[in-house]
C-alpha atoms as a PDB file:
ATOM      1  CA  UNK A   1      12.707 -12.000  61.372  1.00  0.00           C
ATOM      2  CA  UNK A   2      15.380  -9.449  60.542  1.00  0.00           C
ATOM      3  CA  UNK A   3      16.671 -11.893  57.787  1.00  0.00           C
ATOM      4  CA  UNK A   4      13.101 -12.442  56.185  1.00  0.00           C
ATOM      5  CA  UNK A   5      12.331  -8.491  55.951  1.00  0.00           C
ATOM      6  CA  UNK A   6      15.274  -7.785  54.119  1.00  0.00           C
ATOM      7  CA  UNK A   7      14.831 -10.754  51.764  1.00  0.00           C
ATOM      8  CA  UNK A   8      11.689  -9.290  50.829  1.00  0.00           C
ATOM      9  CA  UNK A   9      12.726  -5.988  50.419  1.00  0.00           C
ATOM     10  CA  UNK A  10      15.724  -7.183  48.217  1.00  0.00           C
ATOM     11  CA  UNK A  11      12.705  -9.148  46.058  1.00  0.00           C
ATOM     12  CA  UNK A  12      10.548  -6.374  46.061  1.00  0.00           C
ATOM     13  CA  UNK A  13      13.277  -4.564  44.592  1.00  0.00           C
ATOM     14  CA  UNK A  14      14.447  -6.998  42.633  1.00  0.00           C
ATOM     15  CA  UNK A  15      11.394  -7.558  40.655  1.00  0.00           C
ATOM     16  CA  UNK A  16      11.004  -4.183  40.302  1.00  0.00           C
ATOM     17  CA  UNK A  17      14.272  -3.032  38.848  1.00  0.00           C
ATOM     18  CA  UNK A  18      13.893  -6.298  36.434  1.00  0.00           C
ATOM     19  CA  UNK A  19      10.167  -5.765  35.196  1.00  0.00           C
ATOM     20  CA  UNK A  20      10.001  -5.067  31.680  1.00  0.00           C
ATOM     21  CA  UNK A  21       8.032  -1.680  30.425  1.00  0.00           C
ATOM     22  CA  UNK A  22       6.582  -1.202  27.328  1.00  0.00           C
ATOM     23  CA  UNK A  23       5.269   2.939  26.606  1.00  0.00           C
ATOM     24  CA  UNK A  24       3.211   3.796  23.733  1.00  0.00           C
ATOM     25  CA  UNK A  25       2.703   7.464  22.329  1.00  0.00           C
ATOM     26  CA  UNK A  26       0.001   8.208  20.129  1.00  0.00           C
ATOM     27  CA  UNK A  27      -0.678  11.390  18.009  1.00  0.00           C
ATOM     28  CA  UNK A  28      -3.510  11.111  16.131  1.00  0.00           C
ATOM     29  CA  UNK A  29      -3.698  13.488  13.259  1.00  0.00           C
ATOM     30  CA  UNK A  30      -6.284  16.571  12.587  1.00  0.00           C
ATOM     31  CA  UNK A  31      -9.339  15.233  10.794  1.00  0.00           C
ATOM     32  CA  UNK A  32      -9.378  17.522   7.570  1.00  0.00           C
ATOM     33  CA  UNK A  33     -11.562  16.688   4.870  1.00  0.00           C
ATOM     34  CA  UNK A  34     -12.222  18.775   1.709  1.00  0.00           C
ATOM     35  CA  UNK A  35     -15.870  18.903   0.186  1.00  0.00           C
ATOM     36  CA  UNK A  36     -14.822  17.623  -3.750  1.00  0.00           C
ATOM     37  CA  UNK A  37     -17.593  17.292  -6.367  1.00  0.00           C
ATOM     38  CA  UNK A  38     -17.722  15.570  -9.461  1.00  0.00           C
ATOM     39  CA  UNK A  39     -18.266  18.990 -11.312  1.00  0.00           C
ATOM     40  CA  UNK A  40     -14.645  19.754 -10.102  1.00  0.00           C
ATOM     41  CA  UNK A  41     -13.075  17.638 -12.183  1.00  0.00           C
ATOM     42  CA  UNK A  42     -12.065  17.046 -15.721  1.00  0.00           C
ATOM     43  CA  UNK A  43     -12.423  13.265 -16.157  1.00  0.00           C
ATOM     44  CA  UNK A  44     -10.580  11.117 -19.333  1.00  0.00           C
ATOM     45  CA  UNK A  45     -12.174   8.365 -21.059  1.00  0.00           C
ATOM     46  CA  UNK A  46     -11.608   4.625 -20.102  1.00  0.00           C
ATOM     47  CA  UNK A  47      -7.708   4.123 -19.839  1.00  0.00           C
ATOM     48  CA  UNK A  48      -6.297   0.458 -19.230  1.00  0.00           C
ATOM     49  CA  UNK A  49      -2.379   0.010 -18.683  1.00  0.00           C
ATOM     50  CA  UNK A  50      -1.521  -4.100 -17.817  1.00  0.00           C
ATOM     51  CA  UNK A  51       1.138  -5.721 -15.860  1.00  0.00           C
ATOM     52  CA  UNK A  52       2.803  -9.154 -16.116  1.00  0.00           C
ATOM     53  CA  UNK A  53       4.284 -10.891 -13.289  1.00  0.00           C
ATOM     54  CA  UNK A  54       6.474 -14.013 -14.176  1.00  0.00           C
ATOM     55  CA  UNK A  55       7.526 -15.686 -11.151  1.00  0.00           C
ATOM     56  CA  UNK A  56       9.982 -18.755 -10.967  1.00  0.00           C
ATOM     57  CA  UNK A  57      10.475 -20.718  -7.790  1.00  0.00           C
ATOM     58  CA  UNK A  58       7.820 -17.821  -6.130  1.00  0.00           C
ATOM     59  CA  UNK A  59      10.443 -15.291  -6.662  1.00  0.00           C
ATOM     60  CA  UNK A  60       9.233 -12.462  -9.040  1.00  0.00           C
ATOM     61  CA  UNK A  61      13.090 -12.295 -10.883  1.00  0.00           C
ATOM     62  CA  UNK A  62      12.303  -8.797 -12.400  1.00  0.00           C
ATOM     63  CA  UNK A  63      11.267  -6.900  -9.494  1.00  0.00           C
ATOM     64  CA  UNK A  64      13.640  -8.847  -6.824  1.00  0.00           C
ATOM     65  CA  UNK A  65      15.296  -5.238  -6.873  1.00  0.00           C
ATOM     66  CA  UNK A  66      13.005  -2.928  -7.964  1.00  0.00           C
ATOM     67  CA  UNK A  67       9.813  -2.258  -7.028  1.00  0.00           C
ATOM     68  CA  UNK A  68       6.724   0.290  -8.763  1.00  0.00           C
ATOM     69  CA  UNK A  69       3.917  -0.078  -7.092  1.00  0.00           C
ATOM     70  CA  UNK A  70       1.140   2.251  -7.410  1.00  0.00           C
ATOM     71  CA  UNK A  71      -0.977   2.758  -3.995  1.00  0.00           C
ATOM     72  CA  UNK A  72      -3.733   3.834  -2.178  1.00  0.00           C
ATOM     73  CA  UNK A  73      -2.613   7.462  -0.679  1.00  0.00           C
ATOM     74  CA  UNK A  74      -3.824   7.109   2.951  1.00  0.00           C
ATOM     75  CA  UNK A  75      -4.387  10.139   5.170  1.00  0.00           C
ATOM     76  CA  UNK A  76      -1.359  11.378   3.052  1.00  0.00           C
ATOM     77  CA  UNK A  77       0.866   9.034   4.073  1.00  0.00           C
ATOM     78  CA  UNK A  78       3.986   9.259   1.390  1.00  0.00           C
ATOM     79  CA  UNK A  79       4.763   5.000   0.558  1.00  0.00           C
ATOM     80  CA  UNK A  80       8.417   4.566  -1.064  1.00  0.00           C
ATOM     81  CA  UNK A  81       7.572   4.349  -4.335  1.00  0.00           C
ATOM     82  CA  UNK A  82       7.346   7.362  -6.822  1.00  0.00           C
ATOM     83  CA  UNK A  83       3.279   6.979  -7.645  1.00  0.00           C
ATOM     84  CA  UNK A  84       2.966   7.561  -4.093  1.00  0.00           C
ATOM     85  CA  UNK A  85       5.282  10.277  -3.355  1.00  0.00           C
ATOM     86  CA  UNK A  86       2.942  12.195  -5.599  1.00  0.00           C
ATOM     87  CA  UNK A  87       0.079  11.797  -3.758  1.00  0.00           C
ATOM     88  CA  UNK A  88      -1.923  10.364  -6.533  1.00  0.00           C
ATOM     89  CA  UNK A  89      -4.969   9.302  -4.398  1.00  0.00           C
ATOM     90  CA  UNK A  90      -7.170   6.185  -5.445  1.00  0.00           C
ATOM     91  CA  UNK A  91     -11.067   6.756  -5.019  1.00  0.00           C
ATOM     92  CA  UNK A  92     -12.831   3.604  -4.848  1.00  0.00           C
ATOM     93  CA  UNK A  93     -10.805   0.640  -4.377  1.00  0.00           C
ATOM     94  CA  UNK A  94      -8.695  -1.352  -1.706  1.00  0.00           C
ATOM     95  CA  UNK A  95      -5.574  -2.630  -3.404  1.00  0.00           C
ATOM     96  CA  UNK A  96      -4.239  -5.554  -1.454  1.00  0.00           C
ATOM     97  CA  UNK A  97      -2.771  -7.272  -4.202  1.00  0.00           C
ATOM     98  CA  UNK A  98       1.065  -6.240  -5.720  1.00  0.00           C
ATOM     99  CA  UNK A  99       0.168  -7.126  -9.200  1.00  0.00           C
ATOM    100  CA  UNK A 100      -3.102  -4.759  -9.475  1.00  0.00           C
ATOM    101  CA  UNK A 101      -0.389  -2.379  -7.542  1.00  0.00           C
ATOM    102  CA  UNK A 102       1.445  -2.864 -10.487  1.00  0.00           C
ATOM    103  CA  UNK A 103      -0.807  -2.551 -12.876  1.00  0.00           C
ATOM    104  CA  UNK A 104      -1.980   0.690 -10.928  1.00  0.00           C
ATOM    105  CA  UNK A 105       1.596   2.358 -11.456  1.00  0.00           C
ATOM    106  CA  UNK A 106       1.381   1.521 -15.337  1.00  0.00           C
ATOM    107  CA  UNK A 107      -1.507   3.106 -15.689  1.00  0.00           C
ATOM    108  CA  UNK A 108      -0.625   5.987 -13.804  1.00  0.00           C
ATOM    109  CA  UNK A 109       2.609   6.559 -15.194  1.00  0.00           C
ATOM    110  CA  UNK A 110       1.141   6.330 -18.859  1.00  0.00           C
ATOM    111  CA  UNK A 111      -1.194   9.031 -18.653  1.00  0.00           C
ATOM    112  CA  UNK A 112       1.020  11.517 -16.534  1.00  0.00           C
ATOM    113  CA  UNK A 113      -0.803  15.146 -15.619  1.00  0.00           C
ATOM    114  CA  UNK A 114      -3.844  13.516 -14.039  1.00  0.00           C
ATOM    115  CA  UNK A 115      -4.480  13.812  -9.862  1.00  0.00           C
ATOM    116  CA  UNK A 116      -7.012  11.547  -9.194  1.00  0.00           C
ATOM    117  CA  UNK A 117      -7.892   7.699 -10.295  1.00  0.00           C
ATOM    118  CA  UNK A 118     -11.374   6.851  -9.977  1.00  0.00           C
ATOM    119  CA  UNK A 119     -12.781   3.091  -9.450  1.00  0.00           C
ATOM    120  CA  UNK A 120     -10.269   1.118 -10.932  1.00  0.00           C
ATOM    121  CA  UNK A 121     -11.263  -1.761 -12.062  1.00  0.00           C
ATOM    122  CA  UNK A 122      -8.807  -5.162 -12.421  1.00  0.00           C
ATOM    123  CA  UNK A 123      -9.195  -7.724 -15.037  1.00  0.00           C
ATOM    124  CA  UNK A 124      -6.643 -11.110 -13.675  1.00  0.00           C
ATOM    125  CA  UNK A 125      -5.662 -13.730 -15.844  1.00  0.00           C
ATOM    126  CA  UNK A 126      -3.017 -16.494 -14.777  1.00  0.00           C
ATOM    127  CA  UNK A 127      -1.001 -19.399 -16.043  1.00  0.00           C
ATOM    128  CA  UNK A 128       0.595 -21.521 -13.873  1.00  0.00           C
ATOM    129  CA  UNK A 129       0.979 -25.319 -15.257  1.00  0.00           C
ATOM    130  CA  UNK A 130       0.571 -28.181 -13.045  1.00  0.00           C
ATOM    131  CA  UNK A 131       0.585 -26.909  -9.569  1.00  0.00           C
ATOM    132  CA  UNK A 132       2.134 -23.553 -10.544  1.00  0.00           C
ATOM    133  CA  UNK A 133       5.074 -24.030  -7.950  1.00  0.00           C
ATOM    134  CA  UNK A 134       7.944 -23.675 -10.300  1.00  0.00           C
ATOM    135  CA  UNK A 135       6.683 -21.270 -12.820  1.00  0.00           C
ATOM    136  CA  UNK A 136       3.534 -19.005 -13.038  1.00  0.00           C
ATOM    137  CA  UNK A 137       2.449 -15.677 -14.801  1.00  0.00           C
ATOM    138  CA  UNK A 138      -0.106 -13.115 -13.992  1.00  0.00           C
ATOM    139  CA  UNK A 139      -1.299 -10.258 -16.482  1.00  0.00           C
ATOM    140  CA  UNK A 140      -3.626  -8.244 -14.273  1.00  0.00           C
ATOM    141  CA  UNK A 141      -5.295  -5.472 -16.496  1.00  0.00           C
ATOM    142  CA  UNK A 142      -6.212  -2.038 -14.628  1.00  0.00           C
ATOM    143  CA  UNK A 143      -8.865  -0.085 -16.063  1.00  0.00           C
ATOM    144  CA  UNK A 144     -10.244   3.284 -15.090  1.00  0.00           C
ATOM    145  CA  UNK A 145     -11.009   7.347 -15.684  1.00  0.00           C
ATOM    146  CA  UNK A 146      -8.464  10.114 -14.425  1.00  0.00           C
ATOM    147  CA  UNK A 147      -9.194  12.604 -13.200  1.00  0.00           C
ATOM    148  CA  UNK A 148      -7.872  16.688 -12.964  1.00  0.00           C
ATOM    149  CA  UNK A 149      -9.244  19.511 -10.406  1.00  0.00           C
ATOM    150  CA  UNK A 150     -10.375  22.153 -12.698  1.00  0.00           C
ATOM    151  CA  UNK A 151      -8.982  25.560 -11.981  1.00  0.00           C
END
């Protein structure tokens, strides 16, 4: 009886010295907004800026080591790329695709001195012969107004 007590201790012990433990720690961020209106910007005409994507073998040759994406500035979140870094915010669009991210940073980088883009819009066109598995090319065309905070 002695015997089967300390085996279970020396399980009990075992299994809990050898259990795995996975923490989690949250912080949620303050929930500031700021009340914009449309009167407190200066808005530009229609600006378009495109990008061109060749990829061979599904590798995008020309970007394998660089990378300009422009993005969608969430909660202030600062993404690697320069567009981001300057908190440029988007207002109006979900980018999920790189080439419209792309085509985002051309634009963006074209018409410097602006803060805000407003509903982008994306124009696509590809080629990609036969199956497009060996070679394909996408032009995506970004279109929108820019927008500064008056003073």
């Amino acid at each position: 009886m002695k015997n089967v007590f300390k085996v279970l201790i020396l399980t009990v012990l075992v299994a809990t010295l050898a259990s795995c433990t996975s923490l989690n720690n949250v912080v949620r961020e303050p929930n500031t907004r700021v009340l914009l209106n449309m009167s407190d910007f200066s808005l530009s005409k229609q600006v378009s800026a495109e990008a061109k994507t060749v990829k061979v073998l599904g590798i995008d040759w020309s970007r394998i080591f660089k990378v300009n994406t422009g993005e969608v500035n969430k909660d202030g979140e600062a993404g690697a790329s320069a567009v981001s870094a300057a908190s440029i915010p988007v207002i109006g669009s979900f980018i999920g695709d790189k080439n419209k991210s792309y085509a985002l940073h051309e634009l963006i980088t074209s018409n410097p001195g602006y803060d805000v883009v407003f509903y982008p819009q994306f124009e696509t066109k590809k080629f990609a012969p036969g199956l497009g598995l060996f070679y394909n090319v996408t032009t995506v065309k970004a279109t929108a107004r820019l927008g500064k905070l008056t003073e």
